[in-house]
C-alpha atoms as a PDB file:
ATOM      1  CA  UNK A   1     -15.178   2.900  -5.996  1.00  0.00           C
ATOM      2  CA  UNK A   2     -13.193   0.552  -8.317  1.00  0.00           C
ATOM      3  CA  UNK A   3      -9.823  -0.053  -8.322  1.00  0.00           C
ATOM      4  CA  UNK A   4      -7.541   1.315 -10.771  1.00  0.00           C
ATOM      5  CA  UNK A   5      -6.004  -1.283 -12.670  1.00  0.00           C
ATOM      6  CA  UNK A   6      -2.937  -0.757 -15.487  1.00  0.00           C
ATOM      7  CA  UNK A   7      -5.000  -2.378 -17.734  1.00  0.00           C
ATOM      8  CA  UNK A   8      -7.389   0.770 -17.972  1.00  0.00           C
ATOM      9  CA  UNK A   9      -4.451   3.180 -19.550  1.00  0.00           C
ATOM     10  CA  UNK A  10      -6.522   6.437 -19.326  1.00  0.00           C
ATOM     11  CA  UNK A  11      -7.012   5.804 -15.377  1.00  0.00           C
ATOM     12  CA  UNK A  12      -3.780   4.041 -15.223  1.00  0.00           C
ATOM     13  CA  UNK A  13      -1.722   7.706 -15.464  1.00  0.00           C
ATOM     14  CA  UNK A  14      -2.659   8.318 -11.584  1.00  0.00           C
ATOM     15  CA  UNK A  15      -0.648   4.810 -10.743  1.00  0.00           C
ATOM     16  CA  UNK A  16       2.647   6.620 -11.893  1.00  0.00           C
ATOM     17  CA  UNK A  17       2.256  10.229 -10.576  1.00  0.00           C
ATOM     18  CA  UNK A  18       3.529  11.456  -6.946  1.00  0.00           C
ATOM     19  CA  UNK A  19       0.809  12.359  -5.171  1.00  0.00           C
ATOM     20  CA  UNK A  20      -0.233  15.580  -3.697  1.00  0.00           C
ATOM     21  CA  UNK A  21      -0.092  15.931  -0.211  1.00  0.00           C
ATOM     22  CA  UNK A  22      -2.875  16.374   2.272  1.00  0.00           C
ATOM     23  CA  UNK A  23      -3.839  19.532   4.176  1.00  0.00           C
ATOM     24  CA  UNK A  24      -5.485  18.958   7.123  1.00  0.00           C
ATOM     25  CA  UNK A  25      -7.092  22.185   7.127  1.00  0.00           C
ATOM     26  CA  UNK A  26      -8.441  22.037   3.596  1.00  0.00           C
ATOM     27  CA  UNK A  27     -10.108  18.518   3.747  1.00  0.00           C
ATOM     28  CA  UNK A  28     -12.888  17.755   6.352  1.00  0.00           C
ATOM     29  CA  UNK A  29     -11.872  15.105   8.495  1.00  0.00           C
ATOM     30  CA  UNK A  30     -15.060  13.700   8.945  1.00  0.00           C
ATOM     31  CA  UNK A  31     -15.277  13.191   4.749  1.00  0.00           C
ATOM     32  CA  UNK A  32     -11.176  11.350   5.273  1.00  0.00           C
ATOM     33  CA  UNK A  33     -12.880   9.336   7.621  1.00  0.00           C
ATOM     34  CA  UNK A  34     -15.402   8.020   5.128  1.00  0.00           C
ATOM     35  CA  UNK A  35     -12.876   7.674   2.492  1.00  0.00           C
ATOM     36  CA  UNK A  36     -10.451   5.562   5.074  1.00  0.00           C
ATOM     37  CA  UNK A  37     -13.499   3.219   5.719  1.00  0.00           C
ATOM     38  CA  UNK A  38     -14.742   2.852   2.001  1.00  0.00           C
ATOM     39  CA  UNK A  39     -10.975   2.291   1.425  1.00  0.00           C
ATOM     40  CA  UNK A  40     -10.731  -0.205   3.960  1.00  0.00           C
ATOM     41  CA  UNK A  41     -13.555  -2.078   2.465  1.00  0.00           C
ATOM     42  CA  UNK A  42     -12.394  -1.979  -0.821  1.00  0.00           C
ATOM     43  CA  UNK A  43      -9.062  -3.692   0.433  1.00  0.00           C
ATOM     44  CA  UNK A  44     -10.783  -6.202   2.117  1.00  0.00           C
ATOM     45  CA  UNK A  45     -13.348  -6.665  -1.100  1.00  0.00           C
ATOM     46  CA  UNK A  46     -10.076  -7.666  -3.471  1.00  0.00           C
ATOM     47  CA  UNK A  47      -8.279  -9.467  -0.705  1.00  0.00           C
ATOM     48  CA  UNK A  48      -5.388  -7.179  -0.003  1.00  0.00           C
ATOM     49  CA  UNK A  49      -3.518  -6.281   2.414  1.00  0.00           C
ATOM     50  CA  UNK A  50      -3.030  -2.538   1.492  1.00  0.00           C
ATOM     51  CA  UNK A  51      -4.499   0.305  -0.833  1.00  0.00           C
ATOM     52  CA  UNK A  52      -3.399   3.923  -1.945  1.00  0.00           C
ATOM     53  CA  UNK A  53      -5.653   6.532  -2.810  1.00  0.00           C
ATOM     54  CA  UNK A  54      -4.257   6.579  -6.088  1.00  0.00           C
ATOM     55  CA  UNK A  55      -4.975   2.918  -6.358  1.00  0.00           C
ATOM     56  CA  UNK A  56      -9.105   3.986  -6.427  1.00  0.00           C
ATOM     57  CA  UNK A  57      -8.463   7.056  -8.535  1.00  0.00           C
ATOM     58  CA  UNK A  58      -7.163  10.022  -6.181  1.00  0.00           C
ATOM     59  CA  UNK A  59      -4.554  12.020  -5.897  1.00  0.00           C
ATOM     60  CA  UNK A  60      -3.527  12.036  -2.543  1.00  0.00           C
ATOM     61  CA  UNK A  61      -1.154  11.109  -0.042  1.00  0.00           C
ATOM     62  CA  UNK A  62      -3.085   8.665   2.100  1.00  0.00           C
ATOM     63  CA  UNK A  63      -2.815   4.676   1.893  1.00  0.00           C
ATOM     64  CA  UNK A  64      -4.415   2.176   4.561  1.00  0.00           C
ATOM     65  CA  UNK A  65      -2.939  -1.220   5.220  1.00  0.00           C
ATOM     66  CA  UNK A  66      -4.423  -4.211   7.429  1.00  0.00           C
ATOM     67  CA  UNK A  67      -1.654  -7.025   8.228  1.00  0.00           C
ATOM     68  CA  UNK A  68      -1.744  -9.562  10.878  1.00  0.00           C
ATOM     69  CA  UNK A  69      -0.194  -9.063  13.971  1.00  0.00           C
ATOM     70  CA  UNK A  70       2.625 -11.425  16.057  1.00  0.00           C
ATOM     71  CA  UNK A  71      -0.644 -12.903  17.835  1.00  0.00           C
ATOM     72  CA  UNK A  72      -2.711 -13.248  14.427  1.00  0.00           C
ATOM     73  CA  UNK A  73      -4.941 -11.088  14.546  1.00  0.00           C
ATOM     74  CA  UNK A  74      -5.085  -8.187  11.534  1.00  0.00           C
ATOM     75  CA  UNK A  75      -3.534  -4.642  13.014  1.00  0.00           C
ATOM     76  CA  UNK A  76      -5.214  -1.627  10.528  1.00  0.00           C
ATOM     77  CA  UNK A  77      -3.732   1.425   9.543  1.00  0.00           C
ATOM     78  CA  UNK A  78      -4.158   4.111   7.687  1.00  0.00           C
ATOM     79  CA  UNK A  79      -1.634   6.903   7.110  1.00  0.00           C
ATOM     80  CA  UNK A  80      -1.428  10.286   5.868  1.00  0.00           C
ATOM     81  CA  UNK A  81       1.579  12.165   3.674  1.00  0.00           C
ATOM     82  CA  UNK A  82       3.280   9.168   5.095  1.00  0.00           C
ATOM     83  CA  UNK A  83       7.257   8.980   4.325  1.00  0.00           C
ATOM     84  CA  UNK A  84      10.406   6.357   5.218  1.00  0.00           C
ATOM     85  CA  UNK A  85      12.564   8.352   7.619  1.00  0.00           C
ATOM     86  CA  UNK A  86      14.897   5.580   8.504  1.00  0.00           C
ATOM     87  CA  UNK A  87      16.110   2.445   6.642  1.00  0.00           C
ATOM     88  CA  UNK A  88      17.808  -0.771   8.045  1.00  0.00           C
ATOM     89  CA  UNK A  89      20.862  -2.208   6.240  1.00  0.00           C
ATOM     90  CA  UNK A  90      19.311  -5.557   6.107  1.00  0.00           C
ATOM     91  CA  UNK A  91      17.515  -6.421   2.045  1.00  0.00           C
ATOM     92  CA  UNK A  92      14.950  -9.166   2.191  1.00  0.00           C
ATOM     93  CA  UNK A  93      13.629 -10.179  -1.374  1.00  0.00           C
ATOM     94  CA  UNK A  94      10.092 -11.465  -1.807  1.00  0.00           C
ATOM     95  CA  UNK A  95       7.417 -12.299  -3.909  1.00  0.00           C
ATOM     96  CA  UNK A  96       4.785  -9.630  -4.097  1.00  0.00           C
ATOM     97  CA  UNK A  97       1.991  -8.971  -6.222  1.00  0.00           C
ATOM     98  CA  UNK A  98      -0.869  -5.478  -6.923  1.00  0.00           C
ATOM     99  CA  UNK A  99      -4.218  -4.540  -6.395  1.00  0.00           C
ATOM    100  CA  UNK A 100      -3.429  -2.220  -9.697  1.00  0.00           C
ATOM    101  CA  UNK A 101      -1.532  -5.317 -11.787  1.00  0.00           C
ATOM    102  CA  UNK A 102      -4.092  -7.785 -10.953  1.00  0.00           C
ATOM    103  CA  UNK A 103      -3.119 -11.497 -11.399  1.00  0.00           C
ATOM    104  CA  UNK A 104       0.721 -11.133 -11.561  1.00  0.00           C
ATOM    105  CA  UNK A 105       3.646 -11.101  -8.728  1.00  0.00           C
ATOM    106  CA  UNK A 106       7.428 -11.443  -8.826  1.00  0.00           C
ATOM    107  CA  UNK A 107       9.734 -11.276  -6.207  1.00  0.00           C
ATOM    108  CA  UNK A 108      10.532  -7.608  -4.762  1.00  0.00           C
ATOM    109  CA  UNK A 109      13.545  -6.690  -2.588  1.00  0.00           C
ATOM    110  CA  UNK A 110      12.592  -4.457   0.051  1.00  0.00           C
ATOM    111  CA  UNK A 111      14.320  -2.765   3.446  1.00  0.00           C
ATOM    112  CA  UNK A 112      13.750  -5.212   6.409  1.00  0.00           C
ATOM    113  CA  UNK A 113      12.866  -2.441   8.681  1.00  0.00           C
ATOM    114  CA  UNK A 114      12.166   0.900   8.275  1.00  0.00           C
ATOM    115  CA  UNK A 115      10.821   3.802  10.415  1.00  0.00           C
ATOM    116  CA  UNK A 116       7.920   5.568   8.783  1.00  0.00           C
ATOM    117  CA  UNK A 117       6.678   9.194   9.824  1.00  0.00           C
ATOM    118  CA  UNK A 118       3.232  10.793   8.832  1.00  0.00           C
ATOM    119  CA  UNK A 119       0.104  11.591  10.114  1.00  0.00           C
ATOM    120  CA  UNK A 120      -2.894  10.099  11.437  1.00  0.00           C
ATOM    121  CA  UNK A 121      -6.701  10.717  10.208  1.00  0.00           C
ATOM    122  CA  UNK A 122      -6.725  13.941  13.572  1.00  0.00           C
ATOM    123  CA  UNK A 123      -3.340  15.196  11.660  1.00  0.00           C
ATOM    124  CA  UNK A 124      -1.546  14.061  14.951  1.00  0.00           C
ATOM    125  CA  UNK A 125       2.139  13.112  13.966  1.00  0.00           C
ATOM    126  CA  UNK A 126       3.123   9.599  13.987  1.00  0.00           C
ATOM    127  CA  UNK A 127       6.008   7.504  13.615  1.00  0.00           C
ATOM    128  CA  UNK A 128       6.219   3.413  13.093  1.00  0.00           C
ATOM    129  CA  UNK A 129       9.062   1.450  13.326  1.00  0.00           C
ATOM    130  CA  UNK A 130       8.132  -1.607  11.265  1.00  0.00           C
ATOM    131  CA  UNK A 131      10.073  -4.506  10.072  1.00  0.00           C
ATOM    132  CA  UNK A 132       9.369  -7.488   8.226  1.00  0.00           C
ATOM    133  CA  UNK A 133       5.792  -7.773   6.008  1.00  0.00           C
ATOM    134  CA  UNK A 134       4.816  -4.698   7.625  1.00  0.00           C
ATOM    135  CA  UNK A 135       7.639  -3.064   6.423  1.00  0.00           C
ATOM    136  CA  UNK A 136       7.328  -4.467   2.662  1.00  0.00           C
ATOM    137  CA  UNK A 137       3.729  -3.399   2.845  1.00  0.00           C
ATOM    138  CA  UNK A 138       4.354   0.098   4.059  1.00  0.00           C
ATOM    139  CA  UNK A 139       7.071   0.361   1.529  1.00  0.00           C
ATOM    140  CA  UNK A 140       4.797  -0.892  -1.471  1.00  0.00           C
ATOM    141  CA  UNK A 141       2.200   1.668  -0.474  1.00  0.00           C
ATOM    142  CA  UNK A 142       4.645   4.297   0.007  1.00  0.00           C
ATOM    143  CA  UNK A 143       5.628   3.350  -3.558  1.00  0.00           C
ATOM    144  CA  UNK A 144       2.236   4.002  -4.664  1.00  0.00           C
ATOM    145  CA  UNK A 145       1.990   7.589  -3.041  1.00  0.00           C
ATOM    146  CA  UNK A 146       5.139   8.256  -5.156  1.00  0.00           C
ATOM    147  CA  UNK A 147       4.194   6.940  -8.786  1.00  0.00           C
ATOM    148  CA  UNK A 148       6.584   3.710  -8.795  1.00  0.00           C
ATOM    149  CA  UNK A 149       4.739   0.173  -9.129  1.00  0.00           C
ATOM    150  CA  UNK A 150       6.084  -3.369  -8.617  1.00  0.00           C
ATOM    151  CA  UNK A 151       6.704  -4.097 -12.505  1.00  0.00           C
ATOM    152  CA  UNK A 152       9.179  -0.917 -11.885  1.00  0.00           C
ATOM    153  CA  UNK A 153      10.908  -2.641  -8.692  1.00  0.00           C
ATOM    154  CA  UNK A 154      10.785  -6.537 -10.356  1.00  0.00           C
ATOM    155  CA  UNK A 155      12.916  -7.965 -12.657  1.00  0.00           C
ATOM    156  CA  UNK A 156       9.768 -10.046 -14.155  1.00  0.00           C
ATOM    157  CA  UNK A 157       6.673 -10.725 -13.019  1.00  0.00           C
ATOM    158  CA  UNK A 158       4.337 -13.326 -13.773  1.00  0.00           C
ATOM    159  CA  UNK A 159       0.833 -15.037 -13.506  1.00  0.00           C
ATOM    160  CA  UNK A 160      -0.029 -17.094 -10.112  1.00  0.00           C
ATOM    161  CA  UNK A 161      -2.696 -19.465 -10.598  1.00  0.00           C
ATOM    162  CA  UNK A 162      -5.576 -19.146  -7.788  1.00  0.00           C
ATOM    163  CA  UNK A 163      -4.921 -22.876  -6.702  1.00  0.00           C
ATOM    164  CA  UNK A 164      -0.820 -21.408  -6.386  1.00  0.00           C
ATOM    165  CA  UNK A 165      -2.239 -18.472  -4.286  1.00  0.00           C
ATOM    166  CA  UNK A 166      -4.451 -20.636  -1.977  1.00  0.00           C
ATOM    167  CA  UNK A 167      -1.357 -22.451  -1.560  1.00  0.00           C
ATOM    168  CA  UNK A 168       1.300 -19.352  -0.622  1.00  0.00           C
ATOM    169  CA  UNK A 169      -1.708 -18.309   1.782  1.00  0.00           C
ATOM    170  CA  UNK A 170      -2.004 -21.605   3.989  1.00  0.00           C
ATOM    171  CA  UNK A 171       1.787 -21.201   4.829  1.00  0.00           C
END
């Protein structure tokens, strides 16, 4: 499983399609399952902190996401045909950078909180109510699931240097 990069332009076309949606009846769970934990090591693998299927090739409407938690310790999810239902007023801008446009980041304005409704990996309904980096990351992914990348959100983006990274990690 490699990540799709838009670097690779005839694997790239997945990174800017809308994704079908899952039927729970049509996929075994037990195969989602495996895909959710390959996925989840693959995230882990390139250092993220969230993946779309899209992002390793398929074309479905599934992303996982692992963020740290008010206590600091990483909170994993994984969501399926997941969409924003709600919206705050508040904009926060941010730097952000892609599995899928490895290397380069620009700054990103994004909802402060949003409410996000979907399904879980038993096709139980859920809804989150996240705000802050949870929020940005469920609304990158989101992005994903709907064909629209950073470079289509940023007015520029540009190369970090791994010692710059190190640094934006540490605070």
């Amino acid at each position: 499983m490699d990540i799709v990069t838009i670097h690779d332009k005839r694997a790239a076309a997945i990174l800017k399609k809308k994704l079908a949606l899952i039927s729970f009846e049509a996929k075994d769970r037990s195969d989602l399952r495996k895909l959710v934990r390959d996925m989840r090591l693959k995230m882990r693998e390139a250092e993220g902190v969230g993946l779309s299927a899209n992002q390793i090739g398929l074309d479905m409407k599934l992303f996982v996401a692992e963020v740290p938690s008010e206590e600091g310790r990483r909170k994993f999810y994984a969501m399926v045909n997941p969409e924003i239902i709600k919206v705050g007023e508040e904009l926060n801008v941010a730097e952000e950078g892609c599995l899928s446009i490895p290397g380069m980041y620009g700054p990103v304005e994004r909802k402060e909180k949003i409410t996000v409704s979907g399904f879980d990996l038993n096709g139980k309904k859920i809804k989150i109510k996240a705000w802050g980096f949870l929020a940005r990351v469920f609304q990158h992914e989101i992005d994903h699931l709907n064909g629209i990348l950073i470079s289509d959100r940023a007015e520029k983006l540009y190369p970090l240097s791994q010692s710059e990274r190190l640094k934006a990690r540490q605070k």
